[in-house]
ModelCIF file with pLDDT and N, C-alpha, C, O atoms, coordinates in Angstrom:
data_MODEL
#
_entry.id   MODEL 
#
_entity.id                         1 
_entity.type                       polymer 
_entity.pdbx_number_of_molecules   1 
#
_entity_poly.entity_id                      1 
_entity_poly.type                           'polypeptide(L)' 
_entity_poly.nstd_linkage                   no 
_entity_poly.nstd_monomer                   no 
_entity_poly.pdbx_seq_one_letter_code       
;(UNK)(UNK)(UNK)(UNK)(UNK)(UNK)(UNK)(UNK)(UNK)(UNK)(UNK)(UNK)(UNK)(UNK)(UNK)(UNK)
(UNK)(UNK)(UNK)(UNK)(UNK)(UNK)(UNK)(UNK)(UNK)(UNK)(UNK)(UNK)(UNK)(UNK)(UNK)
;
_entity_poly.pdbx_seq_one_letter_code_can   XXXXXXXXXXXXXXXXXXXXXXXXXXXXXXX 
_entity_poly.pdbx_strand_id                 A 
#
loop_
_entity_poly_seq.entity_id 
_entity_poly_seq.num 
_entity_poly_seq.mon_id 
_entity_poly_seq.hetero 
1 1  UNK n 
1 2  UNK n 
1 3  UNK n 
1 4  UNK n 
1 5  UNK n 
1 6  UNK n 
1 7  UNK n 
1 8  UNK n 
1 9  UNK n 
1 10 UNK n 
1 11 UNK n 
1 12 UNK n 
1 13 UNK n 
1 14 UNK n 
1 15 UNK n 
1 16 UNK n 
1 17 UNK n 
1 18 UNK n 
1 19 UNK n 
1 20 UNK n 
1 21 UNK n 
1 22 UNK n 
1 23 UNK n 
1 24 UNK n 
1 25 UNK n 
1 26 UNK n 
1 27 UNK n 
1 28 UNK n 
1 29 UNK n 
1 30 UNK n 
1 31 UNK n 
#
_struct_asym.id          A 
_struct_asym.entity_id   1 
#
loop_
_ma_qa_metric.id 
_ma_qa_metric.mode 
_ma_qa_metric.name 
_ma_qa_metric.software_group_id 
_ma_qa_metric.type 
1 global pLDDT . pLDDT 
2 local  pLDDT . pLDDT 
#
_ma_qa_metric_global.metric_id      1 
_ma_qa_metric_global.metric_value   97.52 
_ma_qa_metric_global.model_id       1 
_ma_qa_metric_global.ordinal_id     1 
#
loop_
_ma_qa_metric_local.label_asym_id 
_ma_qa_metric_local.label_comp_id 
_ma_qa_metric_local.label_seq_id 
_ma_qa_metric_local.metric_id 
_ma_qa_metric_local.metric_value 
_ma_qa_metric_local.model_id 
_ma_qa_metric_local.ordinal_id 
A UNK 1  2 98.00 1 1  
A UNK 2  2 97.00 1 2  
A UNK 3  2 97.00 1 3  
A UNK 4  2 98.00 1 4  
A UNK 5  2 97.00 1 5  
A UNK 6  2 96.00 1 6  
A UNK 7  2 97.00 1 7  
A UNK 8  2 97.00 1 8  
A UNK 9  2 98.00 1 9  
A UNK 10 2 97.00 1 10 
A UNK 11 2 98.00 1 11 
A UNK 12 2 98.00 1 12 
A UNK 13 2 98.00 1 13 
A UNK 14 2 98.00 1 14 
A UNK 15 2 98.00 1 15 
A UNK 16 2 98.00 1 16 
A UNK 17 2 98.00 1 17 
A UNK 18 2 96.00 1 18 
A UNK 19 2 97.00 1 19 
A UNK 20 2 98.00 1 20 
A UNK 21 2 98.00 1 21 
A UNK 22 2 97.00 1 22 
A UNK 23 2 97.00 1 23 
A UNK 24 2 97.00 1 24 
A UNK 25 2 97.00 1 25 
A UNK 26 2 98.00 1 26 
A UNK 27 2 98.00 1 27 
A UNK 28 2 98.00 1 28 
A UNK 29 2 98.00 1 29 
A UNK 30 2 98.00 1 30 
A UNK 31 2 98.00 1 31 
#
loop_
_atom_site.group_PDB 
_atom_site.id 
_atom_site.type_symbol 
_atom_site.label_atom_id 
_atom_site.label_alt_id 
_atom_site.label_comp_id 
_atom_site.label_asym_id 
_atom_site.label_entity_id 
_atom_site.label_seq_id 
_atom_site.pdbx_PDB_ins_code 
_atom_site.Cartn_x 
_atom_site.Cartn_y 
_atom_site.Cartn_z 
_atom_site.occupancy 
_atom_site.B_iso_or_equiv 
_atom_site.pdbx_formal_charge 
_atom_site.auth_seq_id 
_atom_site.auth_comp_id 
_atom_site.auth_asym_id 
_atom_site.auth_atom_id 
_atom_site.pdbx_PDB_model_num 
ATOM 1   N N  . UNK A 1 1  ? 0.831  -1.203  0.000   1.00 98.00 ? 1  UNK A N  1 
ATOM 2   C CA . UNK A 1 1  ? 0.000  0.000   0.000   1.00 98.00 ? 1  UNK A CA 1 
ATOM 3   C C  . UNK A 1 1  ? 0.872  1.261   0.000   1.00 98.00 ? 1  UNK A C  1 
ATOM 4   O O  . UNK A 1 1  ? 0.591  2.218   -0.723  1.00 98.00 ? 1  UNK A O  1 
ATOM 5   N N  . UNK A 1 2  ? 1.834  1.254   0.742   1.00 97.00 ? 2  UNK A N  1 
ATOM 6   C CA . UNK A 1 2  ? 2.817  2.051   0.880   1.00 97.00 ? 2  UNK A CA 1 
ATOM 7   C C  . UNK A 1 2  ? 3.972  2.754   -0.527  1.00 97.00 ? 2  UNK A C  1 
ATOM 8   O O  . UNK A 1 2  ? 4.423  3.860   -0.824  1.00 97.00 ? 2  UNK A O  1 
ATOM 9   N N  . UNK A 1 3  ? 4.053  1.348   -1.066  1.00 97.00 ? 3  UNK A N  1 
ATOM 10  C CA . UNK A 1 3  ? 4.476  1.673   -2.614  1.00 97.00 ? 3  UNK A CA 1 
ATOM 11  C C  . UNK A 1 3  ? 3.606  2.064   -3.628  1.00 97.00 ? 3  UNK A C  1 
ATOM 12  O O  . UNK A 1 3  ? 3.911  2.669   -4.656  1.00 97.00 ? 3  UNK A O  1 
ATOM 13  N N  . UNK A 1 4  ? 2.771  1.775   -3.364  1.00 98.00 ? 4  UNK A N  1 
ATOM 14  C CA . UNK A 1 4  ? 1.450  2.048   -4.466  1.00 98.00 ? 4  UNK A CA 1 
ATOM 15  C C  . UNK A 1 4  ? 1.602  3.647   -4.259  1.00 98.00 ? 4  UNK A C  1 
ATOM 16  O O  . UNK A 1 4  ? 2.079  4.301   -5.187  1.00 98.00 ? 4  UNK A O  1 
ATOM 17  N N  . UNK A 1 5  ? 1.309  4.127   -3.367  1.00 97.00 ? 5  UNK A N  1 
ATOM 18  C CA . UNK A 1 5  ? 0.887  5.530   -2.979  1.00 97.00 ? 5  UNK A CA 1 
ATOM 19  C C  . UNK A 1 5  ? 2.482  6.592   -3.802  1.00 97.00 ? 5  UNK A C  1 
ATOM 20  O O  . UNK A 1 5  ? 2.692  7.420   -4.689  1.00 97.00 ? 5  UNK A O  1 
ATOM 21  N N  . UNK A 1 6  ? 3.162  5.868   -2.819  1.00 96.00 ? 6  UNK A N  1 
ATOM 22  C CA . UNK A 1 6  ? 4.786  6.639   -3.547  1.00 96.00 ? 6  UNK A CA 1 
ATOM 23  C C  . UNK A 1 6  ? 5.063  6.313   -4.976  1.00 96.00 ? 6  UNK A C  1 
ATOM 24  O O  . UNK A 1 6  ? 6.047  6.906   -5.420  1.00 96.00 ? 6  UNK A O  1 
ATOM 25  N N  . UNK A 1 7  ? 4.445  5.521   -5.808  1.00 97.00 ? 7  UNK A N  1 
ATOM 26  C CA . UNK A 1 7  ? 4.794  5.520   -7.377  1.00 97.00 ? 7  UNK A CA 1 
ATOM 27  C C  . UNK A 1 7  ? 3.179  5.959   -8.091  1.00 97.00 ? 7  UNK A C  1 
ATOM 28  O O  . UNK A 1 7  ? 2.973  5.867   -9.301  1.00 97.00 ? 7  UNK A O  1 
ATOM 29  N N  . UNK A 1 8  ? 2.142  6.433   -7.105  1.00 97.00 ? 8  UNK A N  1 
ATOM 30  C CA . UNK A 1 8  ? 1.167  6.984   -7.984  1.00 97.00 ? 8  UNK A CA 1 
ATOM 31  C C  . UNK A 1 8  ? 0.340  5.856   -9.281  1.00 97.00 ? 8  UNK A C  1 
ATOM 32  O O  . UNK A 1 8  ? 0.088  6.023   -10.474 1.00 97.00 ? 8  UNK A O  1 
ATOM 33  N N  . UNK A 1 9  ? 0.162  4.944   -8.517  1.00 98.00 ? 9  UNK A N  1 
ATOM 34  C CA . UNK A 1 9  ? -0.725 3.830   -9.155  1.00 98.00 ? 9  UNK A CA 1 
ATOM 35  C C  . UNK A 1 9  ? -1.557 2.942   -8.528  1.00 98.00 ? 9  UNK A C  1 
ATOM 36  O O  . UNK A 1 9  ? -1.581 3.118   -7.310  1.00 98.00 ? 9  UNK A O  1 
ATOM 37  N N  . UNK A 1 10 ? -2.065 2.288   -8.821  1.00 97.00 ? 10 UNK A N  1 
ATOM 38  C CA . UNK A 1 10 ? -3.188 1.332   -8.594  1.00 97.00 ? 10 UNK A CA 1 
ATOM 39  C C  . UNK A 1 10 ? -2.705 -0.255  -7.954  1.00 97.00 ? 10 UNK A C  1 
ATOM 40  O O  . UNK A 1 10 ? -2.927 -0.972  -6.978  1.00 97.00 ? 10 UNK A O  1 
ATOM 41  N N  . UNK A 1 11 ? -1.778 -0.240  -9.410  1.00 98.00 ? 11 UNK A N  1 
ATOM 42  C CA . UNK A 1 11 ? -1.459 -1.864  -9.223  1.00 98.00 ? 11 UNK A CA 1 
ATOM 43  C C  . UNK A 1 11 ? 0.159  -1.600  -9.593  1.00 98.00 ? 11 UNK A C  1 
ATOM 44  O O  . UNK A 1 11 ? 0.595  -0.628  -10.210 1.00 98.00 ? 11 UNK A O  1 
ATOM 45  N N  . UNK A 1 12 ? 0.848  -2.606  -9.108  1.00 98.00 ? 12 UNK A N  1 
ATOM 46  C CA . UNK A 1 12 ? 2.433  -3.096  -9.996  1.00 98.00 ? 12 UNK A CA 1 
ATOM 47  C C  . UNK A 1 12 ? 2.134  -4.007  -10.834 1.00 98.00 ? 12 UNK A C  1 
ATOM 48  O O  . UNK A 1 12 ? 1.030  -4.553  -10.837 1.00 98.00 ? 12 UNK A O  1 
ATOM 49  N N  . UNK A 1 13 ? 3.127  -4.301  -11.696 1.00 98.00 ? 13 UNK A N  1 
ATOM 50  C CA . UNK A 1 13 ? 3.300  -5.209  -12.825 1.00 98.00 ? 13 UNK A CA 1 
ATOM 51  C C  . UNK A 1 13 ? 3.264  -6.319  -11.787 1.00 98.00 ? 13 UNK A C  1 
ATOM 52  O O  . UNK A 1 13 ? 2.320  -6.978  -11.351 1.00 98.00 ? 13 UNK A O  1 
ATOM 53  N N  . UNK A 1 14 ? 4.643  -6.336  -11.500 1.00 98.00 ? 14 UNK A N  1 
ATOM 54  C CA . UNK A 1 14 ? 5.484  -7.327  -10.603 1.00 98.00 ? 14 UNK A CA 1 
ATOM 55  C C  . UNK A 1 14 ? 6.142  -6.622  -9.355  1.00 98.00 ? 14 UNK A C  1 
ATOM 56  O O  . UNK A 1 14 ? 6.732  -5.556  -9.181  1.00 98.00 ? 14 UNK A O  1 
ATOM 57  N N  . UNK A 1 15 ? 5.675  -7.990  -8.345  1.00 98.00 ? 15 UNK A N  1 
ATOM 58  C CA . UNK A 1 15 ? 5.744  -7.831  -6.963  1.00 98.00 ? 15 UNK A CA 1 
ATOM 59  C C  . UNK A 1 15 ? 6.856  -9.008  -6.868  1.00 98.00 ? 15 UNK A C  1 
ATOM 60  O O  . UNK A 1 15 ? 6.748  -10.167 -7.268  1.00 98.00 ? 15 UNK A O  1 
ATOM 61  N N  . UNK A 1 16 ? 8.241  -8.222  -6.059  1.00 98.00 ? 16 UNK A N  1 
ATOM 62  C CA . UNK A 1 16 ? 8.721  -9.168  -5.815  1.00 98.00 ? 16 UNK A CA 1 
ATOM 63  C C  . UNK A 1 16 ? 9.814  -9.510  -4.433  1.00 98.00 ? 16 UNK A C  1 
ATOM 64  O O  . UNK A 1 16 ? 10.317 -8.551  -3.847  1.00 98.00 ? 16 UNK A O  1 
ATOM 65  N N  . UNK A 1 17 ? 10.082 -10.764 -4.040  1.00 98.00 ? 17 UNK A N  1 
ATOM 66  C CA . UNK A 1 17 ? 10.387 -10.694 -2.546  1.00 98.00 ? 17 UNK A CA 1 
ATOM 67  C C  . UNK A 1 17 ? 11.599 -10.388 -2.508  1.00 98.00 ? 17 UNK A C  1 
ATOM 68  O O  . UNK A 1 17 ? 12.320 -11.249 -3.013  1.00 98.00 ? 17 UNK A O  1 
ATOM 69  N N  . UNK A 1 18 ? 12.263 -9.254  -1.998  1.00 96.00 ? 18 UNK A N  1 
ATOM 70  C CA . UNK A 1 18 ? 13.696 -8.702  -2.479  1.00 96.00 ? 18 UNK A CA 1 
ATOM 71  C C  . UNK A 1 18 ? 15.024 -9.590  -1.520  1.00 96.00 ? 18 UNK A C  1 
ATOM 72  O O  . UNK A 1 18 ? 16.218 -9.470  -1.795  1.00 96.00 ? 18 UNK A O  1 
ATOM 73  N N  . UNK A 1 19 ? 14.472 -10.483 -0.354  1.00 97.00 ? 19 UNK A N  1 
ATOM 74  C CA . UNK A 1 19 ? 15.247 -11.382 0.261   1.00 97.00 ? 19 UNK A CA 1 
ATOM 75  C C  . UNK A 1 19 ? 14.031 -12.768 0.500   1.00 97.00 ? 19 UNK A C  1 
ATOM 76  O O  . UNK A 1 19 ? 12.828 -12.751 0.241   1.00 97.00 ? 19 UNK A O  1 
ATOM 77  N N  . UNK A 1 20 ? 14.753 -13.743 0.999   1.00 98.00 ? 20 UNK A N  1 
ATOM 78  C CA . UNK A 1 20 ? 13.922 -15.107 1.186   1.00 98.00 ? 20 UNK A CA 1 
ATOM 79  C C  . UNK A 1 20 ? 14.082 -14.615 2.872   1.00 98.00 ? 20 UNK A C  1 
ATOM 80  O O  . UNK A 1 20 ? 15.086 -14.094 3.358   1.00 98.00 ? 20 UNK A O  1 
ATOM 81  N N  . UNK A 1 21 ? 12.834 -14.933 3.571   1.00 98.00 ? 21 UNK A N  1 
ATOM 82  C CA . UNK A 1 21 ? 12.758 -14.670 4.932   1.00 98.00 ? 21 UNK A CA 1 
ATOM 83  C C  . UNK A 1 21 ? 12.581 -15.449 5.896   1.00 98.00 ? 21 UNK A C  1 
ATOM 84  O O  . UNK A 1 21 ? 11.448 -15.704 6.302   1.00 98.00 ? 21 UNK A O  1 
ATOM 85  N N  . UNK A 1 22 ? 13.434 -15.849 6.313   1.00 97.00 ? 22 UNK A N  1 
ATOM 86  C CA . UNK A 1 22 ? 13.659 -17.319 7.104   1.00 97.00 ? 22 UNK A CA 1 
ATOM 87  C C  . UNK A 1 22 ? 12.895 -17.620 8.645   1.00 97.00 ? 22 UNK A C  1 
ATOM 88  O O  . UNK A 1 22 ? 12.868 -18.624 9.357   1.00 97.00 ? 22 UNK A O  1 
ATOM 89  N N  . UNK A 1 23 ? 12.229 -16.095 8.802   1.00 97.00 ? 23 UNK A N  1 
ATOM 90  C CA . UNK A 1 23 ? 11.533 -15.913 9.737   1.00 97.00 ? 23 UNK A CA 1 
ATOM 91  C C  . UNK A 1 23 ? 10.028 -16.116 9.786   1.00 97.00 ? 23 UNK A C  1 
ATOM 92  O O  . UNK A 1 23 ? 9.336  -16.162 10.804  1.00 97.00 ? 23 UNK A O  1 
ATOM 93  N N  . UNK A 1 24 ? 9.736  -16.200 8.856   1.00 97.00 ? 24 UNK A N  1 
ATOM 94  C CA . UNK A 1 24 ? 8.399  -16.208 8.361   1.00 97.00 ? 24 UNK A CA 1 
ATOM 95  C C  . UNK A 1 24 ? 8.047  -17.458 7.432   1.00 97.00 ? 24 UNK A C  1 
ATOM 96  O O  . UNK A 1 24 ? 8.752  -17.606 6.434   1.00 97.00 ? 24 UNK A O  1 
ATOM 97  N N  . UNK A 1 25 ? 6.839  -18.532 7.715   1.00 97.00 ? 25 UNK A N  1 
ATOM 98  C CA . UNK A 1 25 ? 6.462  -19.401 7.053   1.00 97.00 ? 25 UNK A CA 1 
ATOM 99  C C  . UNK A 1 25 ? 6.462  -19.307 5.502   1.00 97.00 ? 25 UNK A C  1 
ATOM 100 O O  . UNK A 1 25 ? 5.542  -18.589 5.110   1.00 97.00 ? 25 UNK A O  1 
ATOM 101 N N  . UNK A 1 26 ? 7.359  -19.914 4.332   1.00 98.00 ? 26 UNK A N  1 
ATOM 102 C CA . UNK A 1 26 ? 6.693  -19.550 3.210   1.00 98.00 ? 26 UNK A CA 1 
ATOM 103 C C  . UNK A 1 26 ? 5.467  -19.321 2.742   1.00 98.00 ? 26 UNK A C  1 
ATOM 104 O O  . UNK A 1 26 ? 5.155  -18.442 1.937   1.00 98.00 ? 26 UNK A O  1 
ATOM 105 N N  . UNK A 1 27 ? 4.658  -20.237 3.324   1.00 98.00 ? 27 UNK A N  1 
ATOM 106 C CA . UNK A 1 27 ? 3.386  -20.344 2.892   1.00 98.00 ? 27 UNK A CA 1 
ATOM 107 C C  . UNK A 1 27 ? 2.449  -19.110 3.028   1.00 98.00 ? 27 UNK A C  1 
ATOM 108 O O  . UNK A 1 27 ? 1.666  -18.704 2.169   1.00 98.00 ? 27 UNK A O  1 
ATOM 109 N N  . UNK A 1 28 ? 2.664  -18.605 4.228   1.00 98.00 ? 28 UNK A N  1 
ATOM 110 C CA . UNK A 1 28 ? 2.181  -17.158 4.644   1.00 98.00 ? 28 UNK A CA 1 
ATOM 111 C C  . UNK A 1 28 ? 2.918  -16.022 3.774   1.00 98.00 ? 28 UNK A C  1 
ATOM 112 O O  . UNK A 1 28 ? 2.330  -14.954 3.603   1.00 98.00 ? 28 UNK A O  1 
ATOM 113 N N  . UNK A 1 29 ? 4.014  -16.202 3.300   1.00 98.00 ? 29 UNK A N  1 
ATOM 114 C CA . UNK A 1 29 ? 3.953  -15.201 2.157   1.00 98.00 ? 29 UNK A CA 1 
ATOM 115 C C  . UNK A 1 29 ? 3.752  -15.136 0.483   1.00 98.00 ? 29 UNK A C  1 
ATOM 116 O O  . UNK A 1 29 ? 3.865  -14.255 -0.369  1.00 98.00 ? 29 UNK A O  1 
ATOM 117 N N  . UNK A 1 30 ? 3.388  -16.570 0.492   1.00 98.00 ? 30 UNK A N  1 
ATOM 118 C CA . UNK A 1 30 ? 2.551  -17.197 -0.792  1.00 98.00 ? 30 UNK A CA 1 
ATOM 119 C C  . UNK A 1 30 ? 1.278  -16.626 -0.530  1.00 98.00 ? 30 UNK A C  1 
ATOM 120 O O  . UNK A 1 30 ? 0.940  -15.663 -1.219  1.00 98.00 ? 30 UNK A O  1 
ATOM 121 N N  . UNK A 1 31 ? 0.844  -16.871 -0.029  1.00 98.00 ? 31 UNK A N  1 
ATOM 122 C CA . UNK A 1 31 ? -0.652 -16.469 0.151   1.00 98.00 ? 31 UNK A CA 1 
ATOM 123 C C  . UNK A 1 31 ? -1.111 -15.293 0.049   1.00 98.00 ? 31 UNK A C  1 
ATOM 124 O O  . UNK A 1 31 ? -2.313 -15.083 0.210   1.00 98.00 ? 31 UNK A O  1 
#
């Protein structure tokens, strides 16, 4: 939401995870 607002759009093309997060379930950030 935060990027949306600062690049003045709706949607991105592509969203993408800029590190793998070893803290957090993959699945929960699949989803």
């Amino acid at each position: 939401h935060a990027s949306l607002r600062r690049l003045q759009t709706d949607y991105v093309d592509l969203y993408q995870a800029h590190r793998f997060d070893a803290e957090t379930p993959l699945e929960e950030t699949l989803k």
